[in-house]
N, C-alpha and C. Protein backbone atom coordinates (compact mmCIF):
# COMPACT_ATOMS: atom_id res chain seq x y z
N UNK A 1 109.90 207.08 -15.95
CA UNK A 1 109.90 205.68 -16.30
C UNK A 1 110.14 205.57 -17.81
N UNK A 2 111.49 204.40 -18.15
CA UNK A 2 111.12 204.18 -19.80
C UNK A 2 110.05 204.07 -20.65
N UNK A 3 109.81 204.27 -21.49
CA UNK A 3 108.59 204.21 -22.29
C UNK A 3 108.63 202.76 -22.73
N UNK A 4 109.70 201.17 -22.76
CA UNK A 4 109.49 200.14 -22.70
C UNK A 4 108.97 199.85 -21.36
N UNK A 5 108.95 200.00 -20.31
CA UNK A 5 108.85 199.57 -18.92
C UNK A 5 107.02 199.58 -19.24
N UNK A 6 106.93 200.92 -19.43
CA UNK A 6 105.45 201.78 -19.29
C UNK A 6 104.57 200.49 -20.48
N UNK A 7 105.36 200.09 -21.48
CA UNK A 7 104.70 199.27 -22.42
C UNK A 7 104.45 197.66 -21.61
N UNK A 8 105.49 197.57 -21.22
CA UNK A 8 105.61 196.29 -20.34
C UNK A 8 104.62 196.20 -18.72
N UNK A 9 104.39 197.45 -18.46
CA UNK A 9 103.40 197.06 -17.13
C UNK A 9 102.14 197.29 -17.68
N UNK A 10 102.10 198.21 -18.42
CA UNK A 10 100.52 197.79 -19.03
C UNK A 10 100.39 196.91 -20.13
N UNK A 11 101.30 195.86 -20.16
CA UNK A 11 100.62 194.73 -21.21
C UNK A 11 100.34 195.59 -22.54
N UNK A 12 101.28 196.25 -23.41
CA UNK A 12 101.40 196.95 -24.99
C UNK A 12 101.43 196.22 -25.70
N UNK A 13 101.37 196.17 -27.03
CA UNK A 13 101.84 195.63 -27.77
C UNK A 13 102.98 196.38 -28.41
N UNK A 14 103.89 195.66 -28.31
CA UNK A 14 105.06 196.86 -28.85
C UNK A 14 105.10 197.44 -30.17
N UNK A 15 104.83 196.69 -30.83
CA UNK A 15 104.96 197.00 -32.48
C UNK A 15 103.89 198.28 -32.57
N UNK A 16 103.03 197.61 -32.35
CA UNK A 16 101.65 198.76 -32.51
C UNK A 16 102.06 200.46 -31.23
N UNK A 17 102.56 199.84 -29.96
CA UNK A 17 102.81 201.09 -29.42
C UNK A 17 103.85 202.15 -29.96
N UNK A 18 104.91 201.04 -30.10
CA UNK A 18 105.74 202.05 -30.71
C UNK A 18 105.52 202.80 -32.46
N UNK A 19 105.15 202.26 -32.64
CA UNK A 19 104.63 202.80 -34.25
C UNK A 19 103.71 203.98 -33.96
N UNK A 20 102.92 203.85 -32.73
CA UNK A 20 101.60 204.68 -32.37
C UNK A 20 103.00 206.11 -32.21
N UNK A 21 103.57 205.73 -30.94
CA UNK A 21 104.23 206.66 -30.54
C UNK A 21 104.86 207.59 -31.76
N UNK A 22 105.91 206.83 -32.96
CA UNK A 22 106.88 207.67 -33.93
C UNK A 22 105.67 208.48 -34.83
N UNK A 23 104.08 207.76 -34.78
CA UNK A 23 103.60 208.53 -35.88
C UNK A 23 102.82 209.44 -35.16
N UNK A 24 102.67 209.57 -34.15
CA UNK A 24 102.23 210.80 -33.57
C UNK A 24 103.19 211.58 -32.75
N UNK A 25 104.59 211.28 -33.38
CA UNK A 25 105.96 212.58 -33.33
C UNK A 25 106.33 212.53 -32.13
N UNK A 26 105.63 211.96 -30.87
CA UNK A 26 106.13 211.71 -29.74
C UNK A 26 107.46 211.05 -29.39
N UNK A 27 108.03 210.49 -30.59
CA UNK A 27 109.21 209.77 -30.41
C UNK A 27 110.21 210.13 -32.23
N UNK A 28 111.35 209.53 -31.95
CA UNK A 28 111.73 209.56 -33.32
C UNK A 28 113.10 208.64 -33.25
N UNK A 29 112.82 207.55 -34.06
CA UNK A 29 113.82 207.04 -34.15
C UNK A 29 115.45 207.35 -34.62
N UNK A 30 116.28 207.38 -34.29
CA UNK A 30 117.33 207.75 -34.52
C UNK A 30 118.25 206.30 -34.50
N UNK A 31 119.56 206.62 -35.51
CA UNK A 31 120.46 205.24 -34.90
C UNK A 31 120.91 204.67 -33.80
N UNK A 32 120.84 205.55 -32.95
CA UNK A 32 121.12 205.08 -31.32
C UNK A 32 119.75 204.46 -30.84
N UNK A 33 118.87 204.64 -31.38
CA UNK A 33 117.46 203.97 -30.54
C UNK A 33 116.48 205.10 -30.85
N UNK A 34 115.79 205.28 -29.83
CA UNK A 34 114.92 206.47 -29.87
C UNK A 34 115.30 207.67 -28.67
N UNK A 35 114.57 208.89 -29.58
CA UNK A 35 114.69 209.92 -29.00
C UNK A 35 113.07 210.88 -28.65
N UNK A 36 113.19 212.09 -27.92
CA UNK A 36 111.59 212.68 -27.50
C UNK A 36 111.33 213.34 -29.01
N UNK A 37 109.93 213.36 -29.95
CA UNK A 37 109.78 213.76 -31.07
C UNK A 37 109.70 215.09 -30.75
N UNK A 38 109.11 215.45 -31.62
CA UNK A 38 109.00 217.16 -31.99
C UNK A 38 107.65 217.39 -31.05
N UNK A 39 106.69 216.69 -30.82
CA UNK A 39 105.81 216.70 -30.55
C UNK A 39 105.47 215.89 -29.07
N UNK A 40 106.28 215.67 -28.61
CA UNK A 40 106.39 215.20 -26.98
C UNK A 40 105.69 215.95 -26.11
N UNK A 41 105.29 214.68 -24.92
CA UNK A 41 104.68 215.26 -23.91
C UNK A 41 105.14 216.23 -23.13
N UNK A 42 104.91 216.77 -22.20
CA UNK A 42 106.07 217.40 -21.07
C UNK A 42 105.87 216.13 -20.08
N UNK A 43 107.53 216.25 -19.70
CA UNK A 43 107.73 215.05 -18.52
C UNK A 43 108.55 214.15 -19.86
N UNK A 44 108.45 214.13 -21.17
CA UNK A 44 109.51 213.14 -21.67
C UNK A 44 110.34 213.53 -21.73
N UNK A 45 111.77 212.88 -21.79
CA UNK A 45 113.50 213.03 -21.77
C UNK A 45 113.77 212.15 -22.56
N UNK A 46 115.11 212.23 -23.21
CA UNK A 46 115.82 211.35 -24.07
C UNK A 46 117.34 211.03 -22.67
N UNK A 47 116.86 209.73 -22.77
CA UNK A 47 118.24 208.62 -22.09
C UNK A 47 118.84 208.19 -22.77
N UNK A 48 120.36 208.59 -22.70
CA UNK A 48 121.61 208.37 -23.48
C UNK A 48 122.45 207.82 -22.29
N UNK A 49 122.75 206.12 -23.11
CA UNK A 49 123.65 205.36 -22.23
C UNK A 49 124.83 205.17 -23.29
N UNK A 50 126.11 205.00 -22.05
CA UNK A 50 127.18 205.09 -23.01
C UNK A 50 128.02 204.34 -22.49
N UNK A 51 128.53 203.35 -23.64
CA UNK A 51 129.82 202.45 -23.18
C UNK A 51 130.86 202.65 -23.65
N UNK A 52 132.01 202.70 -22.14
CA UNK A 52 133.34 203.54 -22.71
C UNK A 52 134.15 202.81 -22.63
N UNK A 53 135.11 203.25 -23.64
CA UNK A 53 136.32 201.85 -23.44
C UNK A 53 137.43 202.06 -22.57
N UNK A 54 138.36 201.63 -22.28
CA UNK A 54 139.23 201.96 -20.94
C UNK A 54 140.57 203.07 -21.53
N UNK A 55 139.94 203.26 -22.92
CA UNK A 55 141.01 204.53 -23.38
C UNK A 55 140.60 206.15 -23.61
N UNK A 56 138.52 205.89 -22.78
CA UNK A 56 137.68 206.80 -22.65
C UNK A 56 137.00 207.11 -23.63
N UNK A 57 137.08 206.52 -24.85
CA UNK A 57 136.32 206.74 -26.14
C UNK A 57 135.19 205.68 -26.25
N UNK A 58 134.40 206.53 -26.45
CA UNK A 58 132.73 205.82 -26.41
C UNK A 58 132.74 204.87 -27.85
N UNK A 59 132.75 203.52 -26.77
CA UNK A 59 132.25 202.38 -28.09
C UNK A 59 131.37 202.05 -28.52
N UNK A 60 129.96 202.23 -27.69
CA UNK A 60 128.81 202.14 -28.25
C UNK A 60 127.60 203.55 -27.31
N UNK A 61 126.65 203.99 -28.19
CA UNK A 61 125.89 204.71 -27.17
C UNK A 61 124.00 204.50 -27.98
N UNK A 62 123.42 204.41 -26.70
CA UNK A 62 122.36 203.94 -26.80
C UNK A 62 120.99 205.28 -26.76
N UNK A 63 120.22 205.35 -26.78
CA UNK A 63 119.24 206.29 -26.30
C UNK A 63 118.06 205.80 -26.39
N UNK A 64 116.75 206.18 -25.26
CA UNK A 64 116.25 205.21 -25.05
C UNK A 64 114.82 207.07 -24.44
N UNK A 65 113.85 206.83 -24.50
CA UNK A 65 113.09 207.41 -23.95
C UNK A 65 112.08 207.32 -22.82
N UNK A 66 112.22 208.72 -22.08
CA UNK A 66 111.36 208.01 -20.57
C UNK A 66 110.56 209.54 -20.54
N UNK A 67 109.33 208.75 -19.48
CA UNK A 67 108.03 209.77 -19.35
C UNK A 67 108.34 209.81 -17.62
N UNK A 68 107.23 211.04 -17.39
CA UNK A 68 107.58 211.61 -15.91
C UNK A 68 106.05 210.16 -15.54
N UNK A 69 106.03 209.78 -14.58
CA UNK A 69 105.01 209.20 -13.83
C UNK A 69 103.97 210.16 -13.99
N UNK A 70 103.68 211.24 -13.69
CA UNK A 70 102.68 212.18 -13.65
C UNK A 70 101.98 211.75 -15.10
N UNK A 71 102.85 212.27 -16.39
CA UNK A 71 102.60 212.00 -17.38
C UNK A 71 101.97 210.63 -18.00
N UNK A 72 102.13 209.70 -17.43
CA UNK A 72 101.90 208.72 -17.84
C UNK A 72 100.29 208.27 -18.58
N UNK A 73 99.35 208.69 -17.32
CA UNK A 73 98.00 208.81 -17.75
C UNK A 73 97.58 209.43 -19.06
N UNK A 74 98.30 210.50 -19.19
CA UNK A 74 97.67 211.27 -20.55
C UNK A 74 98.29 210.40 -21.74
N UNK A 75 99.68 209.64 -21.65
CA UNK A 75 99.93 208.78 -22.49
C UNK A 75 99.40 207.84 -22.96
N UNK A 76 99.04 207.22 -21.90
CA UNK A 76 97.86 205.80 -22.57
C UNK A 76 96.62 206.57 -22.39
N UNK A 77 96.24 207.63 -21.93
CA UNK A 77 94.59 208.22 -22.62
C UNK A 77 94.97 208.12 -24.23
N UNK A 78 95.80 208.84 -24.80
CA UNK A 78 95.80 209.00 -26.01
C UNK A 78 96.05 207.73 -26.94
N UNK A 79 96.69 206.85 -25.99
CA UNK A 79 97.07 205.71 -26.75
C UNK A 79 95.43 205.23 -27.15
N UNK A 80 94.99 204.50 -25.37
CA UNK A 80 93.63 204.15 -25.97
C UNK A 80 92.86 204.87 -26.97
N UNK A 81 92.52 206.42 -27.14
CA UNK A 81 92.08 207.52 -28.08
C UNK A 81 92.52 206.72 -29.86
N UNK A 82 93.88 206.48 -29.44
CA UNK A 82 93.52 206.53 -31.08
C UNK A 82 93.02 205.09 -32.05
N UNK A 83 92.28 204.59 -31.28
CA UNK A 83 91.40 203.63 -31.65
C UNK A 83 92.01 202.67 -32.70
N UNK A 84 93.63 202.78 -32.77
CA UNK A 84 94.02 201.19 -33.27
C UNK A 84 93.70 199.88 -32.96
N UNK A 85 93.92 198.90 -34.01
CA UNK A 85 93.68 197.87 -33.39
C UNK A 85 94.91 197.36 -32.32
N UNK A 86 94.37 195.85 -32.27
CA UNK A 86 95.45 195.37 -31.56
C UNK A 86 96.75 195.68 -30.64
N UNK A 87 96.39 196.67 -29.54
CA UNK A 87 96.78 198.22 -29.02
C UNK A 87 97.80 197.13 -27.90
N UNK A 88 97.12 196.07 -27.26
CA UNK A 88 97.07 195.38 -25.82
C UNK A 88 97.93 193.69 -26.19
N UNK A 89 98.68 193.17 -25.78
CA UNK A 89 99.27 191.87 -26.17
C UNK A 89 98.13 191.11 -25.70
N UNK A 90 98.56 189.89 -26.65
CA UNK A 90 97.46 189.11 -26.44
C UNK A 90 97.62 187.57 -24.80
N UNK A 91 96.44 187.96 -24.94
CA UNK A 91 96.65 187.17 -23.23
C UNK A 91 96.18 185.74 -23.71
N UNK A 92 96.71 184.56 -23.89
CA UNK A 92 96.36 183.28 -24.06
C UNK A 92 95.91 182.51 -23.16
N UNK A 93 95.08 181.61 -23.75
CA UNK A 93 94.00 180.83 -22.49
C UNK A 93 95.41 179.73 -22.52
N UNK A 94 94.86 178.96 -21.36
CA UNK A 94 95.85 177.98 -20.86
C UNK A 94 95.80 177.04 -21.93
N UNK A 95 97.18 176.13 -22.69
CA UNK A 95 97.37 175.03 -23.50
C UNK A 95 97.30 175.53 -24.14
N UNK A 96 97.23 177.09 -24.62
CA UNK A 96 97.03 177.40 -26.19
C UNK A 96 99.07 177.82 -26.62
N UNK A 97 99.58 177.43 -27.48
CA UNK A 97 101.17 177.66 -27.64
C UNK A 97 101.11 179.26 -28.26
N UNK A 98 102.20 179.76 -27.92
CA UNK A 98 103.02 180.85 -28.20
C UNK A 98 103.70 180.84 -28.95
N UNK A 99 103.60 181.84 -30.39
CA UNK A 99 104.49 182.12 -31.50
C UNK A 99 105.56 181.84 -31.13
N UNK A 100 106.48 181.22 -31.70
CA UNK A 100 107.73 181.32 -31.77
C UNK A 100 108.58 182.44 -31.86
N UNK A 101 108.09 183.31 -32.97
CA UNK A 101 108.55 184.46 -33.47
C UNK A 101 108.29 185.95 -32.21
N UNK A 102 107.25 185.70 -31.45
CA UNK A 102 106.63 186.47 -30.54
C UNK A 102 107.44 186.24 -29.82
N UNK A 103 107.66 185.33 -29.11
CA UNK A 103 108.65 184.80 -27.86
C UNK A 103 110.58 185.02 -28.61
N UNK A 104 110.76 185.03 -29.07
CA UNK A 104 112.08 185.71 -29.93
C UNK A 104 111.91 187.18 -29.82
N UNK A 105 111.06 187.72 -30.14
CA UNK A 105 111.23 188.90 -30.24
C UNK A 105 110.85 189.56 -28.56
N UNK A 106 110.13 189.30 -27.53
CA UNK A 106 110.07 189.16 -26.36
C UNK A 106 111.30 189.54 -25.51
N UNK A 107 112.59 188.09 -26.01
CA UNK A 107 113.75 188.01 -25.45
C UNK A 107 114.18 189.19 -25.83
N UNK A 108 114.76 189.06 -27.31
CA UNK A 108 114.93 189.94 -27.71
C UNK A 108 114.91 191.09 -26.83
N UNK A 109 113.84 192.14 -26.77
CA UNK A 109 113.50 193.12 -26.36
C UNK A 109 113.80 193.08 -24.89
N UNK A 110 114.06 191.57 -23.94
CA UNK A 110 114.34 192.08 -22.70
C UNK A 110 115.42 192.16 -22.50
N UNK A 111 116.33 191.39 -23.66
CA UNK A 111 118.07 191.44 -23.38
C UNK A 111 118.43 192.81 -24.09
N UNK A 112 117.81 193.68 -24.97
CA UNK A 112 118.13 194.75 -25.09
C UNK A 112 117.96 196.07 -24.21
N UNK A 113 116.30 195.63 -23.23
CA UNK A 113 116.62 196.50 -22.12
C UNK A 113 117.64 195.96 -20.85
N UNK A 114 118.05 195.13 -21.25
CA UNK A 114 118.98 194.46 -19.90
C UNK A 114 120.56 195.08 -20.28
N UNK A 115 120.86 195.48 -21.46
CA UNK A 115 122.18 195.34 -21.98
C UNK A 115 121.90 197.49 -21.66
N UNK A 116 120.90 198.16 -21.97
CA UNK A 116 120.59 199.64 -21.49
C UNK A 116 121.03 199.56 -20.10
N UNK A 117 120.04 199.00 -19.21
CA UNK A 117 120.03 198.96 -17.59
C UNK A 117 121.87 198.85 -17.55
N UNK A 118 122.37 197.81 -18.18
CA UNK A 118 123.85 197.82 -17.25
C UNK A 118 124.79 198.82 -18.20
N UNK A 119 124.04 199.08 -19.06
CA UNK A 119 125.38 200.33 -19.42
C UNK A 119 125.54 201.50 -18.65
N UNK A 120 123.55 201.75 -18.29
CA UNK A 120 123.66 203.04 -17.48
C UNK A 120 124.36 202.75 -16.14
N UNK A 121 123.85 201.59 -15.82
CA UNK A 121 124.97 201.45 -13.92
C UNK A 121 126.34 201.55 -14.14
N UNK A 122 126.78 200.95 -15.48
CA UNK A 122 128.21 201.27 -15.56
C UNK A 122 128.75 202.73 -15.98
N UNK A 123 127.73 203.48 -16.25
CA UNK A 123 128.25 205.21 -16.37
C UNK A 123 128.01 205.56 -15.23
N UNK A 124 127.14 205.45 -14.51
CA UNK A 124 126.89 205.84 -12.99
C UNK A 124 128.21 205.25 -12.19
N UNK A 125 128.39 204.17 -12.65
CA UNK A 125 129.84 203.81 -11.67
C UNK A 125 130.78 204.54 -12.05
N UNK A 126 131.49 204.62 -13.41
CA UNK A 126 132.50 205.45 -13.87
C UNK A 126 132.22 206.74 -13.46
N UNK A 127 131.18 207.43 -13.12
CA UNK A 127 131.19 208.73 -12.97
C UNK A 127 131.39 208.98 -11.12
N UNK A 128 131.04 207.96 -10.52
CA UNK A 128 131.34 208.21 -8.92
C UNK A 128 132.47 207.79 -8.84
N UNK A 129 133.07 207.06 -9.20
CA UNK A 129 134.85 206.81 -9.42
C UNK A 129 135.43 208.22 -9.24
C-alpha cells in the first residue's frame, strides 16, 4: 500500500507524517517525489510512474513510496512512539469551518495521487499492448 493511502486511512496528518517519515530516513525526498530512505522498513519499495510520449521518451516520471500490509503495524507503532505532536488530523465538531488553506492542500494532495494512479494504469496499459 502507498504510504499516502496508509496516511489517509488512518486519519495522518500529512505534514507531520511525512516529515516524521524523511527524518527518521525511512523516506527521502528526491525530485520525482519520494523514494525508500537508507533506513527503511522491510516490505518498503520505491513506485516509479512514468508518462511517455507517443515518440517513447518519458515526459514526466513520478515516484511515490509503498509499505507491504504486513509492515504496516510496525509503521504507525513507531509513528505513535515518537511522541510528536499533532501526529492525527484534526476531526471537527459539527458547524465548526475548515481552513481554507487545509482544504487546498487536501485537493491538492488528492489530485496528485489521482494524476500517480492514472499514470501507473497508463504504463500498465502501454506495457500489455
Amino acid at each position: 500500500m502507498k504510504l499516502y493511502r496508509v496516511m489517509k486511512e488512518h486519519k495522518l496528518r500529512q505534514s507531520v507524517f511525512y516529515g516524521w517519515l524523511r527524518d527518521a530516513g525511512l523516506i527521502q525526498k528526491v525530485d520525482t517525489g519520494y523514494v525508500v530512505g537508507k533506513k527503511a522498513l522491510a516490505g518498503m519499495e520505491t513506485i516509479t510512474a512514468r508518462e511517455v510520449g507517443t515518440d517513447g521518451h518519458i515526459l514526466r516520471e513520478q515516484t511515490q513510496v509503498a509499505i507491504a500490509d504486513a509492515a504496516i503495524p510496525e509503521l504507525l507503532r513507531r509513528y505513535e512512539a515518537s511522541g510528536l505532536s499533532n501526529r492525527y488530523q484534526q476531526v471537527l465538531k459539527p458547524g465548526k469551518e475548515v481552513d481554507i488553506k487545509e482544504q487546498l492542500q487536501q485537493m491538492t494532495d488528492l489530485l496528485s495521487q489521482l494524476q500517480t494512479d492514472i499514470h501507473l494504469l497508463l504504463e500498465q496499459t502501454m506495457k500489455e499492448d
